[in-house]
Every structure is written in structure tokens, then in C-alpha cells.
Protein backbone atom coordinates (compact mmCIF):
# COMPACT_ATOMS: atom_id res chain seq x y z
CA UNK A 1 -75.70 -58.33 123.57
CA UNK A 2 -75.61 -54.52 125.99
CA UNK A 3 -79.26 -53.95 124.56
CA UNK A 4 -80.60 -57.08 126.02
CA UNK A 5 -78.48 -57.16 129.48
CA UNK A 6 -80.45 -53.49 130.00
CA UNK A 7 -83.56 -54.06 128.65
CA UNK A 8 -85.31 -53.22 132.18
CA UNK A 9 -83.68 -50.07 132.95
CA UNK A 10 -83.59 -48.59 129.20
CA UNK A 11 -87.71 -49.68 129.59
CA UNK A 12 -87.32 -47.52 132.86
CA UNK A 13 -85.92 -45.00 131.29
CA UNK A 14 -88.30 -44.91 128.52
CA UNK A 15 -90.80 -44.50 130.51
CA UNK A 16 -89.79 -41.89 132.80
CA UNK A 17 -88.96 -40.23 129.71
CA UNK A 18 -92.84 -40.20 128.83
CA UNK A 19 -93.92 -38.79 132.29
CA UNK A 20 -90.93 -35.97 131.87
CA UNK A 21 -91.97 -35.36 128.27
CA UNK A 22 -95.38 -34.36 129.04
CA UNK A 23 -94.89 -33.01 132.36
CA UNK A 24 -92.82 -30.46 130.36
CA UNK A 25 -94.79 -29.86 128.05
CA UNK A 26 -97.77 -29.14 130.16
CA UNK A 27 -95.50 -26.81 132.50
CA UNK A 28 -94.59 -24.71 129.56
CA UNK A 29 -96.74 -22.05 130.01
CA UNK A 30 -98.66 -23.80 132.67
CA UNK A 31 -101.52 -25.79 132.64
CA UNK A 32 -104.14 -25.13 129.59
CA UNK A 33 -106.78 -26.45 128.19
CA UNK A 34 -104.47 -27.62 125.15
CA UNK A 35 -102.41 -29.53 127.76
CA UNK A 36 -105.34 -32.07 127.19
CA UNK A 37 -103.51 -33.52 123.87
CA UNK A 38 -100.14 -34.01 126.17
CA UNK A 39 -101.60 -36.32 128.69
CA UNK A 40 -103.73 -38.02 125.85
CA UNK A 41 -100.16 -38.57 123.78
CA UNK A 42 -98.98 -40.19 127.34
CA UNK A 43 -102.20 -41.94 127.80
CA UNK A 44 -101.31 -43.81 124.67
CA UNK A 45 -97.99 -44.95 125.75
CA UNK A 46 -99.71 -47.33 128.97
CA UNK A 47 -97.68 -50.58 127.90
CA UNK A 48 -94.57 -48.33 127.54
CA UNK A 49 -95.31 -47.02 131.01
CA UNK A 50 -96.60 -50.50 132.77
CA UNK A 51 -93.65 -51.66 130.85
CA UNK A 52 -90.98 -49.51 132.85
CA UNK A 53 -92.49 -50.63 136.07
CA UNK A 54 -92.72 -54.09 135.46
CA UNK A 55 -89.08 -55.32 135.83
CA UNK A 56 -88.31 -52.68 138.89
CA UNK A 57 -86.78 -56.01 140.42
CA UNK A 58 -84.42 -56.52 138.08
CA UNK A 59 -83.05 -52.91 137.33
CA UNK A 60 -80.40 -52.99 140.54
CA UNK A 61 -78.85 -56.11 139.13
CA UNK A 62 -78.62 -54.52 135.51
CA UNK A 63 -76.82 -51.64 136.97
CA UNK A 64 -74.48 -53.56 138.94
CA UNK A 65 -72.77 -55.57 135.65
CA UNK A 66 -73.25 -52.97 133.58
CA UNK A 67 -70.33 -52.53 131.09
CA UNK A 68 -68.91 -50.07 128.83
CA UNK A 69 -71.22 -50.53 125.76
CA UNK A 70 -74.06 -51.07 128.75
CA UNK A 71 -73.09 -47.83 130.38
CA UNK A 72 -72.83 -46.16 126.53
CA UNK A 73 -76.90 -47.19 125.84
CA UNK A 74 -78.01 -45.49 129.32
CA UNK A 75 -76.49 -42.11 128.91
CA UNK A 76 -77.48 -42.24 125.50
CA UNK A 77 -81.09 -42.88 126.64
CA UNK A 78 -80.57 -39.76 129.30
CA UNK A 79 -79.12 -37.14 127.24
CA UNK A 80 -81.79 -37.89 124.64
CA UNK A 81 -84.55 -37.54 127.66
CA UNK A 82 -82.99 -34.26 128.69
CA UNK A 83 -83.40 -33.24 125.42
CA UNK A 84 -86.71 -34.26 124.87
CA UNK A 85 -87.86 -32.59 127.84
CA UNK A 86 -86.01 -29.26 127.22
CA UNK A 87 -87.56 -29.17 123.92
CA UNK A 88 -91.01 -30.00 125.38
CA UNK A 89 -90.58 -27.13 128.20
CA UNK A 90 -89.66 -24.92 125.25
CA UNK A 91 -93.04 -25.58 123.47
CA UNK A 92 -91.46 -27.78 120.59
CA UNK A 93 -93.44 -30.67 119.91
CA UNK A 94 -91.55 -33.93 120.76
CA UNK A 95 -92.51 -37.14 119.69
CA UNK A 96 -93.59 -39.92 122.67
């Protein structure tokens, strides 16, 4: 099962998506008091965050067996973060 073999660094992923997200959407049109609901959205997402940190160990040796379906789920999860955060810089609102 690929979803299970990169459960760390998808979690990783996730939650460097998070951080990008809202980073993006703060740097929009720089940093206003509106940028308050951003970081509050993030704020929200702790275990997501804590999450994506908490197998760090383990993320090297999910990247070394990755296979094809493996290496499908991770650019998956990037091009949907690059996305995310273009839409974010843009001023769209983008769901954590």
C-alpha cells in the first residue's frame, strides 16, 4: 500500500503546505490586519503541523524505496501545494 509506505513525508508535505499556504496569503499584498484570519486558519492545523515534524526520522528512508505509485502520491502532493500557494499569493481563498 504507496499511501502507507509515505505516510511521513506526504504528512511533511502537508504540512509545509500549511506554512506556504498562509505565508502566501499573508504576502499578497503584504502584511494586514486581515492577515490575522490566515495565521488563525494555520493555528488550527497544530496536529497537522506537529504531525509533519514528528516522523522527520523516518522521511530519508521513505524516499529511498520509494516506487512508482510512491513517487506518483508525492508530486501529486507538490503540484497541488504549488497550486495552493499560487492561488493564496493571488488572493484566492484556499482551503487548509
Amino acid at each position: 500500500m504507496a499511501e502507507k509506505d509515505v505516510k511521513e513525508l506526504r504528512e511533511a508535505l502537508a504540512a509545509i503546505r500549511i506554512l506556504a499556504v498562509t505565508g502566501a496569503a499573508v504576502a499578497e499584498e503584504g502584511l494586514e490586519l486581515e492577515d490575522i484570519q490566515d495565521v488563525i486558519k494555520a493555528a488550527k492545523k497544530m496536529d497537522e503541523l506537529k504531525a509533519g515534524l514528528e516522523g522527520k526520522e523516518e522521511i530519508l528512508s521513505e524516499i529511498k524505496d520509494l516506487d512508482g505509485a510512491e513517487v506518483g502520491l508525492v508530486i501529486a502532493d507538490v503540484i497541488g501545494m504549488v497550486r495552493d500557494v499560487k492561488d493564496a499569493y493571488e488572493g484566492k481563498d484556499v482551503e487548509l
